[in-house]
PDB file of N, CA and C in Angstrom:
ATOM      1  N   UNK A   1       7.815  17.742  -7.610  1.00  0.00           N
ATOM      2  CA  UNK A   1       9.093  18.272  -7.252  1.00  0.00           C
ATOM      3  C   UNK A   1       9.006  19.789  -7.269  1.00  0.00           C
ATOM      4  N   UNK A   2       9.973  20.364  -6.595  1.00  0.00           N
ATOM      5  CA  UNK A   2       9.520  22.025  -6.193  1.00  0.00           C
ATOM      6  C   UNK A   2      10.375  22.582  -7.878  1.00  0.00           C
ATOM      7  N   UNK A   3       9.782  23.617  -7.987  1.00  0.00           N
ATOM      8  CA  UNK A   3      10.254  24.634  -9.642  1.00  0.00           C
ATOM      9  C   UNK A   3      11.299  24.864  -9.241  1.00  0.00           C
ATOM     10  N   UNK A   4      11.472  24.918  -7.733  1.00  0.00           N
ATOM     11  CA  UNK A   4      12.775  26.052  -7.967  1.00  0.00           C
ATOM     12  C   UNK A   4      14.273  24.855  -7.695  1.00  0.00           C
ATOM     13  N   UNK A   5      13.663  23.723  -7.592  1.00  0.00           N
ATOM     14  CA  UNK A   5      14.877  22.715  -7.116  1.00  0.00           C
ATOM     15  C   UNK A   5      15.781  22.507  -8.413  1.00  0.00           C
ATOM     16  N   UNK A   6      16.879  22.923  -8.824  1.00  0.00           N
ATOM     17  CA  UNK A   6      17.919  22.554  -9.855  1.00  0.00           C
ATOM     18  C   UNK A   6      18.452  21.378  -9.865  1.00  0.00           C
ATOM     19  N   UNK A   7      18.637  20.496 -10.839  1.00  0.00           N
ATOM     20  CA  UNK A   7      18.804  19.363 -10.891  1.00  0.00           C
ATOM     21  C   UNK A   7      20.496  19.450 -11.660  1.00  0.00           C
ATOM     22  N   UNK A   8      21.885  18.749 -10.818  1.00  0.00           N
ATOM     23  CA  UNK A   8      22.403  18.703 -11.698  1.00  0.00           C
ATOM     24  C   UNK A   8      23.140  17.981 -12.827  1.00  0.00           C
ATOM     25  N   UNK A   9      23.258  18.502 -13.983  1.00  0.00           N
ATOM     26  CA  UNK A   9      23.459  17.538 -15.436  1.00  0.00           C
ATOM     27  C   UNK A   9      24.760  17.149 -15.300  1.00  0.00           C
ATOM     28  N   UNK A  10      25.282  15.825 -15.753  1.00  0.00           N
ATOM     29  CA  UNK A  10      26.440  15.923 -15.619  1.00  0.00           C
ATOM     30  C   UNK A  10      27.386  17.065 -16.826  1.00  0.00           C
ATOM     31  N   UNK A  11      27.340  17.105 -18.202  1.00  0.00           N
ATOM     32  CA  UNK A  11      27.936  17.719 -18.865  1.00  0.00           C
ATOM     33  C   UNK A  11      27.541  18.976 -18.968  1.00  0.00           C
ATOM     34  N   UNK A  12      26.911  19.826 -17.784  1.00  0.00           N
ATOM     35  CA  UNK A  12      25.827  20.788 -17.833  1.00  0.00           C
ATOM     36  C   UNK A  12      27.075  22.180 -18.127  1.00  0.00           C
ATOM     37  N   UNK A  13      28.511  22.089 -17.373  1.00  0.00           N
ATOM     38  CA  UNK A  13      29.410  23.029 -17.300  1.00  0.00           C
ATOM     39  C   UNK A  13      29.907  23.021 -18.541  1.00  0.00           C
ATOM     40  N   UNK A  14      30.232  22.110 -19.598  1.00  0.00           N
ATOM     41  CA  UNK A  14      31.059  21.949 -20.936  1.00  0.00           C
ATOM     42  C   UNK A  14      30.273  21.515 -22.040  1.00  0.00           C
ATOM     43  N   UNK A  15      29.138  21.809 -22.289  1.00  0.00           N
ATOM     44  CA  UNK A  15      28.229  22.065 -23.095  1.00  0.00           C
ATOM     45  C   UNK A  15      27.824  23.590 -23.305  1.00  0.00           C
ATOM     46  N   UNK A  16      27.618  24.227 -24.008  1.00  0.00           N
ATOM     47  CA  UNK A  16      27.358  25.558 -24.213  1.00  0.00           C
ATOM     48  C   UNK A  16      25.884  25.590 -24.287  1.00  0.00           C
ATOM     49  N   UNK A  17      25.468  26.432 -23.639  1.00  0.00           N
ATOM     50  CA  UNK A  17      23.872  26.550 -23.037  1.00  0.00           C
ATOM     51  C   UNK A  17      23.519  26.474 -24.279  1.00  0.00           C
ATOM     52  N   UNK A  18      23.634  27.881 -25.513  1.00  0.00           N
ATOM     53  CA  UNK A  18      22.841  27.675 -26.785  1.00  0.00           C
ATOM     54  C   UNK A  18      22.723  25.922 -27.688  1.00  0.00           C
ATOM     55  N   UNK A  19      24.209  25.043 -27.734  1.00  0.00           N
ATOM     56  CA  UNK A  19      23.986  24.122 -27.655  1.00  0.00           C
ATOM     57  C   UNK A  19      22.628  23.563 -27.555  1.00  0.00           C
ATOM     58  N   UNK A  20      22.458  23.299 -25.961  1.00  0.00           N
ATOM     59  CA  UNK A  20      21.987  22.646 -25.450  1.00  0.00           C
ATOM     60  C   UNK A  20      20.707  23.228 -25.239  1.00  0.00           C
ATOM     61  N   UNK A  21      20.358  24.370 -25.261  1.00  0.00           N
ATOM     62  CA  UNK A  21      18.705  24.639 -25.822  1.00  0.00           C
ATOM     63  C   UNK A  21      18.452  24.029 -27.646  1.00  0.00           C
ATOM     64  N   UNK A  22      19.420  23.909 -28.376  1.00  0.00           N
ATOM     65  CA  UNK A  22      19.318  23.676 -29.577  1.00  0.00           C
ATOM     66  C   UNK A  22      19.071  21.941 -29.977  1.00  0.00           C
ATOM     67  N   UNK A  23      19.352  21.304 -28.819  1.00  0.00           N
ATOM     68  CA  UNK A  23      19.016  19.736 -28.999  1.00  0.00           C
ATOM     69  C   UNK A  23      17.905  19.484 -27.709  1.00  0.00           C
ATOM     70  N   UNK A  24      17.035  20.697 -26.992  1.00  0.00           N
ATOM     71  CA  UNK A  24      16.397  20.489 -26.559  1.00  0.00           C
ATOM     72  C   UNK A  24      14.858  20.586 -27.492  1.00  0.00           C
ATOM     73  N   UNK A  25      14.994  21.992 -28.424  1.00  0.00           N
ATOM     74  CA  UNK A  25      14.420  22.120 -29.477  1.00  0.00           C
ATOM     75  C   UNK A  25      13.776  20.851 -30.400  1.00  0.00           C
ATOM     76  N   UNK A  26      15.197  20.697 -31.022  1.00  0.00           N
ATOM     77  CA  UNK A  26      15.376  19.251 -31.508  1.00  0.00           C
ATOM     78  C   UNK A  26      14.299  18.309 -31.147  1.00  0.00           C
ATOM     79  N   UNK A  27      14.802  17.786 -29.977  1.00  0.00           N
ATOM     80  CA  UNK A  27      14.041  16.808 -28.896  1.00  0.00           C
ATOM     81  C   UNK A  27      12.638  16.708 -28.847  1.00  0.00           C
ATOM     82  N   UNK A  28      11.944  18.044 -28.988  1.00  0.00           N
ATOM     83  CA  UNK A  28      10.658  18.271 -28.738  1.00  0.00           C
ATOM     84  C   UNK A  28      10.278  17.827 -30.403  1.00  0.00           C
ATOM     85  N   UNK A  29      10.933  18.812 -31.173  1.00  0.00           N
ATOM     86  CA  UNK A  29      10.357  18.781 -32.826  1.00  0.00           C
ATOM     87  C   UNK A  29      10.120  17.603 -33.067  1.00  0.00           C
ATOM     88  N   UNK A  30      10.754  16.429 -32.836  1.00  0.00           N
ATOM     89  CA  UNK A  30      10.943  14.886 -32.723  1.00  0.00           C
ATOM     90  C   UNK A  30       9.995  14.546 -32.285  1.00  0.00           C
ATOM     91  N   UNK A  31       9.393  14.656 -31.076  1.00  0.00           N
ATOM     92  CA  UNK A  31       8.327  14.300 -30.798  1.00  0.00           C
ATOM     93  C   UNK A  31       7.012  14.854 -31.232  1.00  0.00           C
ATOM     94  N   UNK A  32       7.024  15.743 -31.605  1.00  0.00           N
ATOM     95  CA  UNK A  32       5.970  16.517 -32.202  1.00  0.00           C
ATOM     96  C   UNK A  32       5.649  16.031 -33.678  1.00  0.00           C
ATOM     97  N   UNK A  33       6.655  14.974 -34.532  1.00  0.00           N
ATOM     98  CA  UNK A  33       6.645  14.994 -35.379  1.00  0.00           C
ATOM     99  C   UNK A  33       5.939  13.182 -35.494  1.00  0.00           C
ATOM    100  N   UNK A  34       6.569  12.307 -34.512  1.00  0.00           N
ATOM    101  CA  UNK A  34       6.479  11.048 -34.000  1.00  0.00           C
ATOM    102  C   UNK A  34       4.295  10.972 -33.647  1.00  0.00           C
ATOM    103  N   UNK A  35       4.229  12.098 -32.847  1.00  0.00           N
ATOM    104  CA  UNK A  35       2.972  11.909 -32.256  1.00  0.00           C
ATOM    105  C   UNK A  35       2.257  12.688 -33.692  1.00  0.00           C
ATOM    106  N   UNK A  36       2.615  13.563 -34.375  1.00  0.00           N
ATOM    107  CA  UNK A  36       1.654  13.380 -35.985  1.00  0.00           C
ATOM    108  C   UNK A  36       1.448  12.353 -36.853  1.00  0.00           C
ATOM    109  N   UNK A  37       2.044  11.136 -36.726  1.00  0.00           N
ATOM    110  CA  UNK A  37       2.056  10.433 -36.948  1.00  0.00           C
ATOM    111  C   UNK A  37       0.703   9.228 -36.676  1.00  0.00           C
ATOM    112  N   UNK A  38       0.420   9.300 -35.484  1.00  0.00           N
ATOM    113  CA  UNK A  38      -0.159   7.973 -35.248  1.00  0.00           C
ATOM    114  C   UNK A  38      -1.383   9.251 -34.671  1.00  0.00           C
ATOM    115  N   UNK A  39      -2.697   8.411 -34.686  1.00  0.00           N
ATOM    116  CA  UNK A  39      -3.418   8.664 -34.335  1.00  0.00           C
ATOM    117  C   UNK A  39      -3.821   9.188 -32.354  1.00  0.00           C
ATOM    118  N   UNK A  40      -4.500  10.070 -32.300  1.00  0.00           N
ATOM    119  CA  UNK A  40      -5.000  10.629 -30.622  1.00  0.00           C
ATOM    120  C   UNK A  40      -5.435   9.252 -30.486  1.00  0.00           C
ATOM    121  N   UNK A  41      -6.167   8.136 -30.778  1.00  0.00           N
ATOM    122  CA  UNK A  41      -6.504   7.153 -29.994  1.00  0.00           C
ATOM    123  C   UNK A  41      -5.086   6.398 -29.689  1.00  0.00           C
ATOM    124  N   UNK A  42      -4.821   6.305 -30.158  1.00  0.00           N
ATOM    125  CA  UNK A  42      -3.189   5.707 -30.065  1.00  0.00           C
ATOM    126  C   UNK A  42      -2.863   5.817 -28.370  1.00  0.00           C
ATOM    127  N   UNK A  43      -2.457   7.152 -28.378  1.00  0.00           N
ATOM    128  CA  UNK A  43      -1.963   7.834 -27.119  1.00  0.00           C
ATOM    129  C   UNK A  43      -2.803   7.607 -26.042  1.00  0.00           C
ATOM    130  N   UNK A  44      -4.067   8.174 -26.185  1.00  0.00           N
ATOM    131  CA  UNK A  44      -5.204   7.362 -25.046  1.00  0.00           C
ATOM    132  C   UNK A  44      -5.209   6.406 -24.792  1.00  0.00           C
ATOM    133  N   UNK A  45      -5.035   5.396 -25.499  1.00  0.00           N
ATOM    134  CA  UNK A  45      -4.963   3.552 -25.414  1.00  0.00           C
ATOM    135  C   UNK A  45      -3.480   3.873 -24.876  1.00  0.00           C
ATOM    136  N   UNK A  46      -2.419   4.462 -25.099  1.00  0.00           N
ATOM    137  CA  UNK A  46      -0.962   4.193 -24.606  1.00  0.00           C
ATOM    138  C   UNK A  46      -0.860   4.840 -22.917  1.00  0.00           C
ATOM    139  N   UNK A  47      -1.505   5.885 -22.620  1.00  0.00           N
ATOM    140  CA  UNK A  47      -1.720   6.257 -21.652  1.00  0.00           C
ATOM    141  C   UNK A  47      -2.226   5.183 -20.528  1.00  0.00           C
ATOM    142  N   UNK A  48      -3.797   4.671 -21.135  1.00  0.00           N
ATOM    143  CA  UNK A  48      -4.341   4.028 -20.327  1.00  0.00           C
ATOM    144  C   UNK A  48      -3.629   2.816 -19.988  1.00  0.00           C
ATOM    145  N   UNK A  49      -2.823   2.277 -21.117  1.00  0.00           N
ATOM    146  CA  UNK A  49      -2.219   0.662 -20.740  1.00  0.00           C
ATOM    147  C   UNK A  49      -0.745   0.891 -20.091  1.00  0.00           C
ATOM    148  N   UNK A  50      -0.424   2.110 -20.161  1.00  0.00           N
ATOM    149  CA  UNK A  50       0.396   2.106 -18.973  1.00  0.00           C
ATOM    150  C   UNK A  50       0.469   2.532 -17.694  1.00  0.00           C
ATOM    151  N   UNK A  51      -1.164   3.017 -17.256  1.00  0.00           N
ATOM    152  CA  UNK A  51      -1.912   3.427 -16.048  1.00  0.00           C
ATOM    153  C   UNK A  51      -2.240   1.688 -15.601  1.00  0.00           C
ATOM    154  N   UNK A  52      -2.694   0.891 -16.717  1.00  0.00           N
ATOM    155  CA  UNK A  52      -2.812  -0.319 -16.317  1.00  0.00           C
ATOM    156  C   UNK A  52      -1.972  -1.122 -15.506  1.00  0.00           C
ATOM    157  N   UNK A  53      -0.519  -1.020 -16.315  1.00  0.00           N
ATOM    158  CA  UNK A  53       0.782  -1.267 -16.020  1.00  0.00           C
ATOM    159  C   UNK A  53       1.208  -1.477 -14.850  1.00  0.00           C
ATOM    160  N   UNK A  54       1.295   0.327 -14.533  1.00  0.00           N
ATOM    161  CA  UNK A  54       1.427   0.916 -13.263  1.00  0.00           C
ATOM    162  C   UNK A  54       0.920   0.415 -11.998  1.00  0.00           C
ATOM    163  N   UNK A  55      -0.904  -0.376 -12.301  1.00  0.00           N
ATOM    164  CA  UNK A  55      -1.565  -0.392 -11.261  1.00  0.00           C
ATOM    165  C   UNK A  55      -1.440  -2.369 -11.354  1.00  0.00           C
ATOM    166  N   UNK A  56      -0.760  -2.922 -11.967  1.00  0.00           N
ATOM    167  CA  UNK A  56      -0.565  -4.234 -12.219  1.00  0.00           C
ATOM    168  C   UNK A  56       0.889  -4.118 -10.991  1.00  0.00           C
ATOM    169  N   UNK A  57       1.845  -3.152 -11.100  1.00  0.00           N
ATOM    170  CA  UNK A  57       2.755  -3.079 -10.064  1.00  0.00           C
ATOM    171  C   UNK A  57       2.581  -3.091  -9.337  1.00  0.00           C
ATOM    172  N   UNK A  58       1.546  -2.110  -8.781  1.00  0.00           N
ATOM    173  CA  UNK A  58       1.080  -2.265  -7.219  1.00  0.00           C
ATOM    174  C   UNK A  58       0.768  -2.731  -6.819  1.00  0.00           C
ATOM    175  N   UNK A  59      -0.476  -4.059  -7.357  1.00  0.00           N
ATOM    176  CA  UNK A  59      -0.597  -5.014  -7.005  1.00  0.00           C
ATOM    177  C   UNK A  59       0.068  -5.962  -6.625  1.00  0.00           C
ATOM    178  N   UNK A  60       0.932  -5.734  -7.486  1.00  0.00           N
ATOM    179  CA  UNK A  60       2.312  -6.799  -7.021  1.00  0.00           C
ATOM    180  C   UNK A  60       2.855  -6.906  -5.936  1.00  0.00           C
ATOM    181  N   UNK A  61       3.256  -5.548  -5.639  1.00  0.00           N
ATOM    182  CA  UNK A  61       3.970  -5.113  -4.376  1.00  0.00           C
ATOM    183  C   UNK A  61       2.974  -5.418  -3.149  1.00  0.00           C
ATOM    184  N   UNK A  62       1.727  -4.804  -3.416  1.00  0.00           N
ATOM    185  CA  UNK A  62       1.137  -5.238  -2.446  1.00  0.00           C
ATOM    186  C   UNK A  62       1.026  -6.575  -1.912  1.00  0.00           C
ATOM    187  N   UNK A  63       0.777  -7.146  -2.872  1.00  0.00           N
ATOM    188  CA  UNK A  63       1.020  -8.682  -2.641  1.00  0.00           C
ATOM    189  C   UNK A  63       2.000  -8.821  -1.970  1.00  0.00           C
ATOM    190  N   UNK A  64       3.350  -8.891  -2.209  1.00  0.00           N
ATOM    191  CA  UNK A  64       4.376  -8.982  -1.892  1.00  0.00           C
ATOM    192  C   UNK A  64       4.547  -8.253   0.014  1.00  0.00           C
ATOM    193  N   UNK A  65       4.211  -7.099   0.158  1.00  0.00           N
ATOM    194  CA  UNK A  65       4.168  -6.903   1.343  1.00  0.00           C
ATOM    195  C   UNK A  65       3.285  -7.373   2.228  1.00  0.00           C
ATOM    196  N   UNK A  66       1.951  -8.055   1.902  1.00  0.00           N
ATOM    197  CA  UNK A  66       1.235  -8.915   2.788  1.00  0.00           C
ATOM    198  C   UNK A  66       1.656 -10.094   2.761  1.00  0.00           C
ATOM    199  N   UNK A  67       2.681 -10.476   1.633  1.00  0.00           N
ATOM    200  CA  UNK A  67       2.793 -12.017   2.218  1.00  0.00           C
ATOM    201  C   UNK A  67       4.008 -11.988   3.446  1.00  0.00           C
ATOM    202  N   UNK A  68       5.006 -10.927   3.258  1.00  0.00           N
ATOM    203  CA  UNK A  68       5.714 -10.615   4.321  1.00  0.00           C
ATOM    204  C   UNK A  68       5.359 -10.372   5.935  1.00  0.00           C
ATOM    205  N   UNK A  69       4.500  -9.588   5.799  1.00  0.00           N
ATOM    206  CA  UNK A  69       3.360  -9.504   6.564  1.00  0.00           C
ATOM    207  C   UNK A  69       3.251 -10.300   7.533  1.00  0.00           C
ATOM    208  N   UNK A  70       2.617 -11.832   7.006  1.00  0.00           N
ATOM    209  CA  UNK A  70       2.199 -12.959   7.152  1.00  0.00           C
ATOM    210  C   UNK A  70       3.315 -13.810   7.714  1.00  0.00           C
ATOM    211  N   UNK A  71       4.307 -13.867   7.140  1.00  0.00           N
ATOM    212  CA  UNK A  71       5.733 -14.001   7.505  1.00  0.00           C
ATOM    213  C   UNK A  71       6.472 -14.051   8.631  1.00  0.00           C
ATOM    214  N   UNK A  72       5.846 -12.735   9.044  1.00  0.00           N
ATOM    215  CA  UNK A  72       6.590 -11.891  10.112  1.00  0.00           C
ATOM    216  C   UNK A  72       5.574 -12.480  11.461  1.00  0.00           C
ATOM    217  N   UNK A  73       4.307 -12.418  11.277  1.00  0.00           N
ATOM    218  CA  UNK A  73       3.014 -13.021  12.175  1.00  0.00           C
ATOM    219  C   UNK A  73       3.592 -14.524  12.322  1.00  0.00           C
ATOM    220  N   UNK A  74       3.863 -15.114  11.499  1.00  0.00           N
ATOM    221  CA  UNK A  74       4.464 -17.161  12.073  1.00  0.00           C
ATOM    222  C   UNK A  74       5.479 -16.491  12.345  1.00  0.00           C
ATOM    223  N   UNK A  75       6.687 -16.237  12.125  1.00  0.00           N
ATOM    224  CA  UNK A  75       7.876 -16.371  12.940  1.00  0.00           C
ATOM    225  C   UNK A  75       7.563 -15.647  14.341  1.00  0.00           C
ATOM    226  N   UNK A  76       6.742 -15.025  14.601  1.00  0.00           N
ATOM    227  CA  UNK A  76       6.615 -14.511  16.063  1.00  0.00           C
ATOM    228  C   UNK A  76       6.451 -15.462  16.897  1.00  0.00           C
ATOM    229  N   UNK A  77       7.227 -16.244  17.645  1.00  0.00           N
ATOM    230  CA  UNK A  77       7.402 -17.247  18.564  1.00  0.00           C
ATOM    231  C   UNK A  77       5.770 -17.859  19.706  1.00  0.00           C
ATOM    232  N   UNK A  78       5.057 -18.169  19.998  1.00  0.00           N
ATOM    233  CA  UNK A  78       4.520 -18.513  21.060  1.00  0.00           C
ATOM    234  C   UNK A  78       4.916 -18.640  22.233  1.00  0.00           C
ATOM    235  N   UNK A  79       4.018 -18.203  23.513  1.00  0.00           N
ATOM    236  CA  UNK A  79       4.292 -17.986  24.866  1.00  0.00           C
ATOM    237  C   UNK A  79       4.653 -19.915  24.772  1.00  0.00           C
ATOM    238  N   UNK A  80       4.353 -20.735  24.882  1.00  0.00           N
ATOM    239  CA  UNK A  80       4.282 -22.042  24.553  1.00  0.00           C
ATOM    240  C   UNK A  80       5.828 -22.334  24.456  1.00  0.00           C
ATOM    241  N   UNK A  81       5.769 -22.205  23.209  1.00  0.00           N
ATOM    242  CA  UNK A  81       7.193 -22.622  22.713  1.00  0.00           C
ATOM    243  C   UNK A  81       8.241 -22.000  23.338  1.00  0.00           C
ATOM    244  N   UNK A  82       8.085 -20.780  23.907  1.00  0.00           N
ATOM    245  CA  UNK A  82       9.197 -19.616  24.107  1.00  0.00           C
ATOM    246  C   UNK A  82       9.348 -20.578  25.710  1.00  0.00           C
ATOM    247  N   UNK A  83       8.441 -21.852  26.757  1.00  0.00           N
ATOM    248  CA  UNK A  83       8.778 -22.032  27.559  1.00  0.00           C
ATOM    249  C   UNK A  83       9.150 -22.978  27.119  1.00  0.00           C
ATOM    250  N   UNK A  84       8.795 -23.779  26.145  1.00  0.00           N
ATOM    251  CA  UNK A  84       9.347 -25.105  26.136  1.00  0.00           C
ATOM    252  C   UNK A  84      11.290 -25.343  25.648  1.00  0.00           C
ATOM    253  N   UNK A  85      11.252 -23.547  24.966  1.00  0.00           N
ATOM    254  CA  UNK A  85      12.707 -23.444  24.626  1.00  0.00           C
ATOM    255  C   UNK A  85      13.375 -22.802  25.747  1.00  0.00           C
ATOM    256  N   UNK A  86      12.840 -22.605  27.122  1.00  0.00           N
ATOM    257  CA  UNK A  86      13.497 -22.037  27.630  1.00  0.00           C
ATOM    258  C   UNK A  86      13.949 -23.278  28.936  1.00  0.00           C
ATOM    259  N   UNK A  87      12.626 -24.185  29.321  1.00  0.00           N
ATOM    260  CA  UNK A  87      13.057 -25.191  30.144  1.00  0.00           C
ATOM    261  C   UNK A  87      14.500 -26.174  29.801  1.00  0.00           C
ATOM    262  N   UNK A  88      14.231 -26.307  27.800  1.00  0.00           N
ATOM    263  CA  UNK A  88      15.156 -27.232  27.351  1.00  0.00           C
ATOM    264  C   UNK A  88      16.779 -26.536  27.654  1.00  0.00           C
ATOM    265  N   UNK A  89      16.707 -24.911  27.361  1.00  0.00           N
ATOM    266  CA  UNK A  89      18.343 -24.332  28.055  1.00  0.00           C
ATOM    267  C   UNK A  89      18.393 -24.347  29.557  1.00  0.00           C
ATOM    268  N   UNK A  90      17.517 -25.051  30.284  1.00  0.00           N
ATOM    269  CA  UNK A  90      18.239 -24.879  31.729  1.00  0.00           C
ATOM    270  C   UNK A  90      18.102 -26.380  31.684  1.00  0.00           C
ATOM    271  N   UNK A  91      17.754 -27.046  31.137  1.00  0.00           N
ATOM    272  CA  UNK A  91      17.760 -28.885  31.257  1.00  0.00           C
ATOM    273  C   UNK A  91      19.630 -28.681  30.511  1.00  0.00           C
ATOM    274  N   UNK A  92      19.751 -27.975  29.451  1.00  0.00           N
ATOM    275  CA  UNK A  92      21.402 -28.226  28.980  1.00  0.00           C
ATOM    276  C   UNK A  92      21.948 -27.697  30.023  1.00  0.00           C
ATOM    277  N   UNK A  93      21.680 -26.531  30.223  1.00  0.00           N
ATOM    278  CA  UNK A  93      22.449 -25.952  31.338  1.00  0.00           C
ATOM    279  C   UNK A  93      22.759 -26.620  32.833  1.00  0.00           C
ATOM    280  N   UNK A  94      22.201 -27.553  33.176  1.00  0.00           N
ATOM    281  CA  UNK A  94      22.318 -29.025  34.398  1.00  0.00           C
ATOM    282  C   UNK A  94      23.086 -29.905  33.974  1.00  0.00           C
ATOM    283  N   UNK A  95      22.492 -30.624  32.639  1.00  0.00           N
ATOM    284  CA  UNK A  95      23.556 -32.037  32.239  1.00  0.00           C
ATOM    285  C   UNK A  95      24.562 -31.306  31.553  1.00  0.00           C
ATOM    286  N   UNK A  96      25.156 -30.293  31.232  1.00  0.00           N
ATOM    287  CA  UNK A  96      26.252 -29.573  31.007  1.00  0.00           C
ATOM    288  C   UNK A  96      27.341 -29.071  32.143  1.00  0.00           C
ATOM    289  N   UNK A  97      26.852 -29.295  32.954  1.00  0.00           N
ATOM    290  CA  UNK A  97      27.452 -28.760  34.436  1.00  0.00           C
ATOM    291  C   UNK A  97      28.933 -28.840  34.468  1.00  0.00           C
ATOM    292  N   UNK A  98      30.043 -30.059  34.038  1.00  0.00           N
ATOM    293  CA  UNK A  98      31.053 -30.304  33.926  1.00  0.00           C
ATOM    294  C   UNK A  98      31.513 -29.725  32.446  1.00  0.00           C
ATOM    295  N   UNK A  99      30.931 -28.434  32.067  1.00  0.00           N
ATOM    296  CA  UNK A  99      31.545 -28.316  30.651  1.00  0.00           C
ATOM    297  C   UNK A  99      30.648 -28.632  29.322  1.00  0.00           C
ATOM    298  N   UNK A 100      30.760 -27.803  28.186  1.00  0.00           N
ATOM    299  CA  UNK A 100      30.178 -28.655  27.159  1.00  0.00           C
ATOM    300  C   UNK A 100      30.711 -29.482  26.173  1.00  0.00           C
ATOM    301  N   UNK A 101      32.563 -29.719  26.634  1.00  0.00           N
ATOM    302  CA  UNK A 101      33.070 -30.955  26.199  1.00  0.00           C
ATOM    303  C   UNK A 101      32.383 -31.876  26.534  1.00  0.00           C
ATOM    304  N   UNK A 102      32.370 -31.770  27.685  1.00  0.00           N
ATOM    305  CA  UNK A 102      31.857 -33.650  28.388  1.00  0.00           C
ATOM    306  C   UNK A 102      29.908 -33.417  27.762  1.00  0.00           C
ATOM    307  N   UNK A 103      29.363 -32.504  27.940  1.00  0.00           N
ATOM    308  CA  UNK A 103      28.243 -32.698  27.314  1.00  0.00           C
ATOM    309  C   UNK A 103      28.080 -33.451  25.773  1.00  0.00           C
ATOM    310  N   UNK A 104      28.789 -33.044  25.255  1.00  0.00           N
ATOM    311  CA  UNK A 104      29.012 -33.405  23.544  1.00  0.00           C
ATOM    312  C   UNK A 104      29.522 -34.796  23.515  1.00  0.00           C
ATOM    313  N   UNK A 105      30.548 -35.081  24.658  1.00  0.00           N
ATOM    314  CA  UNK A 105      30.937 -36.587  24.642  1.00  0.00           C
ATOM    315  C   UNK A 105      29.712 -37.663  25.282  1.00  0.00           C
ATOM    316  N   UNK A 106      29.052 -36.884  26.162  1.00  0.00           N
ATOM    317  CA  UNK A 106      28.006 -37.880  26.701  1.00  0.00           C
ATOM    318  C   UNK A 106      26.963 -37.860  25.550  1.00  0.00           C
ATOM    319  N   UNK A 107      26.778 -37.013  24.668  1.00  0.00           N
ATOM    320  CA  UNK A 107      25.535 -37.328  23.365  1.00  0.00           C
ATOM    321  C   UNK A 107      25.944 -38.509  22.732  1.00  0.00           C
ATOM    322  N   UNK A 108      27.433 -38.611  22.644  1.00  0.00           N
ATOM    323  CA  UNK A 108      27.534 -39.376  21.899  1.00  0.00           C
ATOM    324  C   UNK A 108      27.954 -40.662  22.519  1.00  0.00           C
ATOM    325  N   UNK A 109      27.724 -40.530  23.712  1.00  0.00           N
ATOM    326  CA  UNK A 109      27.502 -42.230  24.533  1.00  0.00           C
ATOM    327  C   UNK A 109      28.720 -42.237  25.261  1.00  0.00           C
ATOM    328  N   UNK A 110      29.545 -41.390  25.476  1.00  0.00           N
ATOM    329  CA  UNK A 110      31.745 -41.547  26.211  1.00  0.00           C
ATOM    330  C   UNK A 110      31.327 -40.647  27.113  1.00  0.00           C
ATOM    331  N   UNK A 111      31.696 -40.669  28.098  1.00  0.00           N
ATOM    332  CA  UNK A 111      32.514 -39.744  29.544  1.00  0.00           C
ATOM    333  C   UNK A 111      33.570 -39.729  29.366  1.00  0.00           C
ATOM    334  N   UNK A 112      34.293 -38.943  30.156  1.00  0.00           N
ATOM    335  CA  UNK A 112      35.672 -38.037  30.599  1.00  0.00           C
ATOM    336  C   UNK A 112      35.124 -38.345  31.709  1.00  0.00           C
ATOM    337  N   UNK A 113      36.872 -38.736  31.951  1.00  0.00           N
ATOM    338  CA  UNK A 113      37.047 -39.400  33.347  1.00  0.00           C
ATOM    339  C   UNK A 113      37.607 -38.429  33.953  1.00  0.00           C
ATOM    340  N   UNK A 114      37.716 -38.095  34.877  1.00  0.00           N
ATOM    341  CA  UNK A 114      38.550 -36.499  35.523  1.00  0.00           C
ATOM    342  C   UNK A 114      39.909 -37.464  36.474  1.00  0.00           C
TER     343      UNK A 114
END
């Protein structure tokens, strides 16, 4: 992200700056005090298993976007099919000729008598 881009806080106007450098202070001492605590291998092992993490996500996703992928490749219709669906709308479009009332009544075995 660029240095000079300002981000803004919500309570950033009604907080008093000294405040709020004073629980930023805070914030850090806390951590400074947390990471004396546990050992540098600690952090290396915590680093790495959440580089692990990270790269366990992507896998995921990746996954996830090739099976879409794949998805998208079958639903793409065939020259084939695209005629066999196109002869069957001009075959309705003939025995439909009087309407697609009377079509719907002849599926089901009745004419309309005019």
């Amino acid at each position: 992200m660029d240095e000079h881009t300002t981000h803004r806080r919500p309570f950033e106007d009604k907080i008093p700056e000294d405040v709020r450098q004073h629980a930023r202070a805070a914030r850090e001492e806390m951590r400074e005090s947390v990471k004396s605590f546990l050992p540098p291998e600690f952090w290396e092992h915590s680093r790495k298993a959440r580089k692990e993490m990270l790269l366990a996500w992507r896998s995921m996703i990746d996954t996830a976007l090739e099976r879409m992928d794949k998805k998208e490749e079958n639903i793409q219709p065939h020259a084939a099919l695209q005629m066999q669906g196109s002869m069957f709308l001009a075959h309705l479009a003939l025995s439909a000729g009087d309407g697609a009332e009377s079509f719907g009544n002849r599926r089901r075995g009745r004419r309309l008598e005019r």
